[in-house]
PDB file of N, CA and C in Angstrom:
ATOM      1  N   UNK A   1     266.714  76.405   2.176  1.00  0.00           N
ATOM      2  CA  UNK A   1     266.504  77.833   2.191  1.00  0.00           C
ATOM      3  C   UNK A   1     265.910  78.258   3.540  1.00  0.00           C
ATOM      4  N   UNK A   2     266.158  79.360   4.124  1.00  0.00           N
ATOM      5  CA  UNK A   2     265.901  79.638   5.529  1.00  0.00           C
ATOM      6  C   UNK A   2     264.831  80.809   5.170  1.00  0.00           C
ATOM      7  N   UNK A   3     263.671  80.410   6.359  1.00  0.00           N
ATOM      8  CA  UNK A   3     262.463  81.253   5.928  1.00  0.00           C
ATOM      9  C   UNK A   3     262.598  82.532   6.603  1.00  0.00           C
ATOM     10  N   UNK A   4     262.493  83.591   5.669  1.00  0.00           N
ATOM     11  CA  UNK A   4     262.873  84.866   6.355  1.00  0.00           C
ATOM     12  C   UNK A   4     261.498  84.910   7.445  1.00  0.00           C
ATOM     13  N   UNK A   5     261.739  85.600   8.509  1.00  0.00           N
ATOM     14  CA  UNK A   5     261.056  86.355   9.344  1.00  0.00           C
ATOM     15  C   UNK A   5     260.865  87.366   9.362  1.00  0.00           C
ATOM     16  N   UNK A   6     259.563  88.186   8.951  1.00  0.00           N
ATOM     17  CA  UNK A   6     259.171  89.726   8.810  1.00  0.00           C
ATOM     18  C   UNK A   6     259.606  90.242  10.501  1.00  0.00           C
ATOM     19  N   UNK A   7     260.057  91.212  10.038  1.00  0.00           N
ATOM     20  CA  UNK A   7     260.698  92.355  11.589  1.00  0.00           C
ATOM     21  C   UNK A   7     259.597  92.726  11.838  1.00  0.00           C
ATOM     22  N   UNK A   8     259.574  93.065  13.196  1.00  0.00           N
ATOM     23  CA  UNK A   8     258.422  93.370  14.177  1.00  0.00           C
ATOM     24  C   UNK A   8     258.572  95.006  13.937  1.00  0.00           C
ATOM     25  N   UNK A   9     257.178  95.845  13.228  1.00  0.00           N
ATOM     26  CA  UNK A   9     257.130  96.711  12.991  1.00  0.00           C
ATOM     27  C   UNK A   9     255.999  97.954  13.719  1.00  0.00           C
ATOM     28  N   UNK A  10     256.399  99.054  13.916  1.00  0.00           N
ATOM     29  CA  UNK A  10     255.798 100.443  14.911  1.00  0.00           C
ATOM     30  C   UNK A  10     254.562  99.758  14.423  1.00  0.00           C
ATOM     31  N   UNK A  11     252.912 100.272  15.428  1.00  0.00           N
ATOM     32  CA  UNK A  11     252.359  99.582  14.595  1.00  0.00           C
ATOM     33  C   UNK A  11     251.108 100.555  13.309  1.00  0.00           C
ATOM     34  N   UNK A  12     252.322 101.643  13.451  1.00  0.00           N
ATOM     35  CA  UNK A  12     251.525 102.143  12.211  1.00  0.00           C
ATOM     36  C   UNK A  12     252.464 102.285  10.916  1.00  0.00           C
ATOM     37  N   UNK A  13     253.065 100.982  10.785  1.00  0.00           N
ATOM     38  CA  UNK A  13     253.597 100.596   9.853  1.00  0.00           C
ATOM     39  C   UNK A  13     253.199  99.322   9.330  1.00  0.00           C
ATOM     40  N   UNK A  14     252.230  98.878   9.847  1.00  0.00           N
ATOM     41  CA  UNK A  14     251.884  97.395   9.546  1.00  0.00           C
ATOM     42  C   UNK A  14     251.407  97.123   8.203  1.00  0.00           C
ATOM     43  N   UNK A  15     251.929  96.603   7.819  1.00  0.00           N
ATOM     44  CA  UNK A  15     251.968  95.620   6.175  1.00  0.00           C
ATOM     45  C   UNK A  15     253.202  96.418   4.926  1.00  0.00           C
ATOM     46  N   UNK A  16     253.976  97.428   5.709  1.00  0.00           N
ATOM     47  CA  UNK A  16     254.984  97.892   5.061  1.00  0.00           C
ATOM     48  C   UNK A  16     255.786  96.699   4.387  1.00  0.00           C
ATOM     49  N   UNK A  17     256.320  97.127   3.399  1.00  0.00           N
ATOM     50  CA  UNK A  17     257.255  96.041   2.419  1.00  0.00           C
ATOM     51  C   UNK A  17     258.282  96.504   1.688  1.00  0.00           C
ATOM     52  N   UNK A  18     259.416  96.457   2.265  1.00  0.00           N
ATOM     53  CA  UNK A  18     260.285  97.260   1.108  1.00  0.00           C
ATOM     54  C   UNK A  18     261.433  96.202   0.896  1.00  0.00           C
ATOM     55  N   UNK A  19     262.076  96.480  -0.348  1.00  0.00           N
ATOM     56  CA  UNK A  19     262.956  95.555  -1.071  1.00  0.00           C
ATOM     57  C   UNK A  19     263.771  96.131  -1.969  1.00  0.00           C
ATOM     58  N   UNK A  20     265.146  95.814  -2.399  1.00  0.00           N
ATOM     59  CA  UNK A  20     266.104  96.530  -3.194  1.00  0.00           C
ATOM     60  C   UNK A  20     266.018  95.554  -3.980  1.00  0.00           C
ATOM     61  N   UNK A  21     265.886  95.597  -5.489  1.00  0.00           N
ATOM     62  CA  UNK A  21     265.504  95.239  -6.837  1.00  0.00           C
ATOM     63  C   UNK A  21     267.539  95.163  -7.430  1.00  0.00           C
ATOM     64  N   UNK A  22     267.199  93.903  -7.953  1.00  0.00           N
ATOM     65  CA  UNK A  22     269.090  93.698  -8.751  1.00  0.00           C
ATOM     66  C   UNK A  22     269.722  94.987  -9.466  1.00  0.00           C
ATOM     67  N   UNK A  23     268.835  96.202  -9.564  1.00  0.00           N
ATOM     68  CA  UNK A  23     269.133  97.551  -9.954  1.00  0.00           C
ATOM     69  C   UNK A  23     270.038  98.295  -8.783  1.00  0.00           C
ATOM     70  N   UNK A  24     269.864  97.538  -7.442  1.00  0.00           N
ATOM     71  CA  UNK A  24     269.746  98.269  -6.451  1.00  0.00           C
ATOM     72  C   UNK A  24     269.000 100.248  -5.648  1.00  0.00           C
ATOM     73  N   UNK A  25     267.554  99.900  -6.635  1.00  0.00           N
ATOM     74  CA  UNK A  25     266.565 100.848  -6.410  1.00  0.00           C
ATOM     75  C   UNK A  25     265.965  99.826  -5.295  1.00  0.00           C
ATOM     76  N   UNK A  26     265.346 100.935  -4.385  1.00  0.00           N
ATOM     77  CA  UNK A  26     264.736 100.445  -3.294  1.00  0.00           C
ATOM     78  C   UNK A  26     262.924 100.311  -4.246  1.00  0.00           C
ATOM     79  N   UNK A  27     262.183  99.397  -3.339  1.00  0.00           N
ATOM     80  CA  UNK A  27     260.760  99.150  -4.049  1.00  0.00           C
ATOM     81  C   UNK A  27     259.990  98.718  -2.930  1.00  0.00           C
ATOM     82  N   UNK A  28     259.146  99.262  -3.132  1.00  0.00           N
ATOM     83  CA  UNK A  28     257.925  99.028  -1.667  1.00  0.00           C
ATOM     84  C   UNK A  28     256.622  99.703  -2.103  1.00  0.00           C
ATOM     85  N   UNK A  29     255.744  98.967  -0.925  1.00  0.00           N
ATOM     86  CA  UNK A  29     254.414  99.230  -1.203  1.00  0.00           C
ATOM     87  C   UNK A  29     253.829 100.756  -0.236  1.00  0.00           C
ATOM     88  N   UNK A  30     254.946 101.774  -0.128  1.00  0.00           N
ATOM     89  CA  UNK A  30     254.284 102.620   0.320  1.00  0.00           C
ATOM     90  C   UNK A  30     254.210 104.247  -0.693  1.00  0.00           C
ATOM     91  N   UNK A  31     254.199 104.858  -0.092  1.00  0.00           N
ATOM     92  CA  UNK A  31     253.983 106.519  -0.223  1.00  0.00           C
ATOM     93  C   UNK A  31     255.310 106.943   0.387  1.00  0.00           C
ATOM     94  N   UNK A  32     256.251 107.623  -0.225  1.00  0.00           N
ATOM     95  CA  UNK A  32     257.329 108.101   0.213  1.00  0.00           C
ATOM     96  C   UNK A  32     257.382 109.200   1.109  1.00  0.00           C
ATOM     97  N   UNK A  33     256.263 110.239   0.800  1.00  0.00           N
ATOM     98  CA  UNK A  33     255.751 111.587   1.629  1.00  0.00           C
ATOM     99  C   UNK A  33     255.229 110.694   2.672  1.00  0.00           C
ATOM    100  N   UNK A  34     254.898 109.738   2.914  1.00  0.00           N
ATOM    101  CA  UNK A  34     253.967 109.206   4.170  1.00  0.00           C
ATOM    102  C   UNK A  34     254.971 109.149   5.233  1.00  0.00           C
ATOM    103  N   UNK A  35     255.604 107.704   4.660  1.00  0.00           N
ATOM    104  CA  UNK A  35     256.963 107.327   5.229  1.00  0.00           C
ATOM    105  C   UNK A  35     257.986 108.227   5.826  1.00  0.00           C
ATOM    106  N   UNK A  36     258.347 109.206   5.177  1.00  0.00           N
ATOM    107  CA  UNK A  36     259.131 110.245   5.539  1.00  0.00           C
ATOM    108  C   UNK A  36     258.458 111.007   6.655  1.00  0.00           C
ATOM    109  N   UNK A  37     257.234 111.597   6.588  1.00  0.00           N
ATOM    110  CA  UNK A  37     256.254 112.059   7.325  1.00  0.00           C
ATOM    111  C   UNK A  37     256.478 111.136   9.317  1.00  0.00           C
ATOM    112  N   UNK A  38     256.086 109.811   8.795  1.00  0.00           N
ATOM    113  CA  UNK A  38     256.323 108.876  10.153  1.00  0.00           C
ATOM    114  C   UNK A  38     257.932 108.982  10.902  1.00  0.00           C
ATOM    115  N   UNK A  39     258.908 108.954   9.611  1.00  0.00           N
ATOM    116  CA  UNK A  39     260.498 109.546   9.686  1.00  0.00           C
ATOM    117  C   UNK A  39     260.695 110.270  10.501  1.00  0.00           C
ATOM    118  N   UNK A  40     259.699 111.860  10.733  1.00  0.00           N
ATOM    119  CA  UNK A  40     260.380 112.776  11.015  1.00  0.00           C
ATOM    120  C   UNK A  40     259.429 112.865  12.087  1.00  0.00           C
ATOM    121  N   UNK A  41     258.528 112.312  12.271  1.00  0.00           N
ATOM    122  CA  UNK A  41     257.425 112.715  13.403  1.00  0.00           C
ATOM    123  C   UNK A  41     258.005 111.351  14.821  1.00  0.00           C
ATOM    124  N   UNK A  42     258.630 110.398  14.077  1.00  0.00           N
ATOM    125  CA  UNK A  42     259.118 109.152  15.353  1.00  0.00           C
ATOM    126  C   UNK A  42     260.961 109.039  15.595  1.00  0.00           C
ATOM    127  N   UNK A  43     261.350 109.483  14.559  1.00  0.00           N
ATOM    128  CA  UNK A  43     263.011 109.225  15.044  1.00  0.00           C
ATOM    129  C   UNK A  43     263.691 110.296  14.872  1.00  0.00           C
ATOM    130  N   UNK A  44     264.857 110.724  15.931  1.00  0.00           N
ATOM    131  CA  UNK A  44     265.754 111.912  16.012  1.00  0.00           C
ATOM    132  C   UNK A  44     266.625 111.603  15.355  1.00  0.00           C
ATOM    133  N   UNK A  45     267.249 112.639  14.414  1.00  0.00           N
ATOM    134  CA  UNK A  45     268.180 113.040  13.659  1.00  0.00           C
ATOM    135  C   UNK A  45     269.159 113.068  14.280  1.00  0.00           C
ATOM    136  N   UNK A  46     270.216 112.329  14.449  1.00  0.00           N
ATOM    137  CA  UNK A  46     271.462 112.091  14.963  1.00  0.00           C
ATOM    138  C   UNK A  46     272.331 113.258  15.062  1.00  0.00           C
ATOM    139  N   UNK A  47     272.766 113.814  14.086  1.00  0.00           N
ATOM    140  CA  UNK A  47     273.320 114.927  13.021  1.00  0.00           C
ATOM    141  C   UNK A  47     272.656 116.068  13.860  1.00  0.00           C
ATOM    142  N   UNK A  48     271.613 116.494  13.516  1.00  0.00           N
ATOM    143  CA  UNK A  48     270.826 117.575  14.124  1.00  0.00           C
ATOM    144  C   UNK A  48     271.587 117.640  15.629  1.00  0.00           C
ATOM    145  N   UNK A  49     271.091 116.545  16.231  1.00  0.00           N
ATOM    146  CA  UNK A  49     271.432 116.754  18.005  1.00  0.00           C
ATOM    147  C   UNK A  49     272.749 116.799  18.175  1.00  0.00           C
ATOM    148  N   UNK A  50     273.840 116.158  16.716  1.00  0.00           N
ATOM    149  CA  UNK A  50     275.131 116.661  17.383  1.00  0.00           C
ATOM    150  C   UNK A  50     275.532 118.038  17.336  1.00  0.00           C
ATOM    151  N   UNK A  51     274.806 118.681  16.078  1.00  0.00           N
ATOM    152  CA  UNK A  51     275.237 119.753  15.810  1.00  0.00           C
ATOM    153  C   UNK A  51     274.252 120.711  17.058  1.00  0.00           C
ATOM    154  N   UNK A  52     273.061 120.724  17.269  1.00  0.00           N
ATOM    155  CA  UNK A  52     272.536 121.292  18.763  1.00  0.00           C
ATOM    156  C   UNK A  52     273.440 121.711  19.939  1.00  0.00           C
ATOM    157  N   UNK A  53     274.123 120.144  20.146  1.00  0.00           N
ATOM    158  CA  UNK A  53     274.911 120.026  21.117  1.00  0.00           C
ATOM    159  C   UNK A  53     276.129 120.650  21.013  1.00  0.00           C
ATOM    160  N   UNK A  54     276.776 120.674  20.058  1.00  0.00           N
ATOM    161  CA  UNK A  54     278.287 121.621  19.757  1.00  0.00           C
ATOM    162  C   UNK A  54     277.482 123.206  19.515  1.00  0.00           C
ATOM    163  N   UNK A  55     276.435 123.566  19.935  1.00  0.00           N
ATOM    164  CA  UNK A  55     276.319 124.974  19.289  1.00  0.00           C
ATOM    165  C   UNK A  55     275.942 125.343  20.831  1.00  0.00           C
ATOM    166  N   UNK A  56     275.308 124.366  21.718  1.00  0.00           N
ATOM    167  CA  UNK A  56     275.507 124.985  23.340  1.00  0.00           C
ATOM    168  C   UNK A  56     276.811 124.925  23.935  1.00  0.00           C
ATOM    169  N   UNK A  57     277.402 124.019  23.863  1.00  0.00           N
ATOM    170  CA  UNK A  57     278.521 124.063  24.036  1.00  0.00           C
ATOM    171  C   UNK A  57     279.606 125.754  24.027  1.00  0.00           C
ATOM    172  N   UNK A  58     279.393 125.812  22.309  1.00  0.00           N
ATOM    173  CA  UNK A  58     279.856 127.263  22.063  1.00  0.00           C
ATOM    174  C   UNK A  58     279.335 128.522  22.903  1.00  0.00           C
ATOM    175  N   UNK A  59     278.164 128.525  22.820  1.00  0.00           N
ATOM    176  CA  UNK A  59     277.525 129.248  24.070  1.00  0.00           C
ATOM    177  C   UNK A  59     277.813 129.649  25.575  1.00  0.00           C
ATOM    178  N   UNK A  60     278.278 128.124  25.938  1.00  0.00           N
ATOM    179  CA  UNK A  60     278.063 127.996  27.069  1.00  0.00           C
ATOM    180  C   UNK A  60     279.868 128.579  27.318  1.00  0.00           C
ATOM    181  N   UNK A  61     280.918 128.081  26.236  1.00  0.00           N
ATOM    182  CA  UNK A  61     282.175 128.432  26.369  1.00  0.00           C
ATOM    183  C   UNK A  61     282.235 130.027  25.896  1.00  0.00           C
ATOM    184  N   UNK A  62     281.727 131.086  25.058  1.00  0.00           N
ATOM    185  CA  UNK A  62     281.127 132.282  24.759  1.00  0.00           C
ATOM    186  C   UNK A  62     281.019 133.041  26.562  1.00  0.00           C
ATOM    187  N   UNK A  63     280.366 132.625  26.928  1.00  0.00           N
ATOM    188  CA  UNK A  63     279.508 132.866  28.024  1.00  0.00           C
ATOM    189  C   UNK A  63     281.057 132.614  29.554  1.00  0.00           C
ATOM    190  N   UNK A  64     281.062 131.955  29.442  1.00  0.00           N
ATOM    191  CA  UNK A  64     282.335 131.815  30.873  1.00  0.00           C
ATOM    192  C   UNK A  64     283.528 132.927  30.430  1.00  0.00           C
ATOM    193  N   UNK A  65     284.197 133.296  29.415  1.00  0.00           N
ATOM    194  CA  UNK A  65     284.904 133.927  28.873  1.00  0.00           C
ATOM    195  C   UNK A  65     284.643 135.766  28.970  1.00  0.00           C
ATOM    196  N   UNK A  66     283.549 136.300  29.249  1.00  0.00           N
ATOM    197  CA  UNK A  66     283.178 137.510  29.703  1.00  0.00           C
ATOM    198  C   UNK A  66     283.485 137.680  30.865  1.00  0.00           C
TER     199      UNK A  66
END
């Protein structure tokens, strides 16, 4: 059996634990409002910035057209 290695984590995530149960429900030792909280305060929304980006775009094509 090969010994897993815990991933090197932000370090205000330290002692996080999460695991998908044979239900396939996720299970961990945190606070979901927390987590989400760290979510939205450390990583960009992919989605968001594409849609940002196609709405200057429109703008910017809006704008040459006058």
């Amino acid at each position: 059996m090969k010994d897993k290695k815990k991933p090197d984590l932000h370090k205000d995530l330290e002692g996080l634990d999460i695991s998908i149960n044979e239900f396939g429900e996720i299970e961990g030792n945190f606070n979901i409002d927390d987590l989400n909280e760290f979510l939205n305060e450390n990583v960009e929304d992919r989605k968001l910035q594409e849609l940002k980006d196609k709405l200057k775009k429109k703008i910017k094509g809006s704008k040459k057209k006058k």
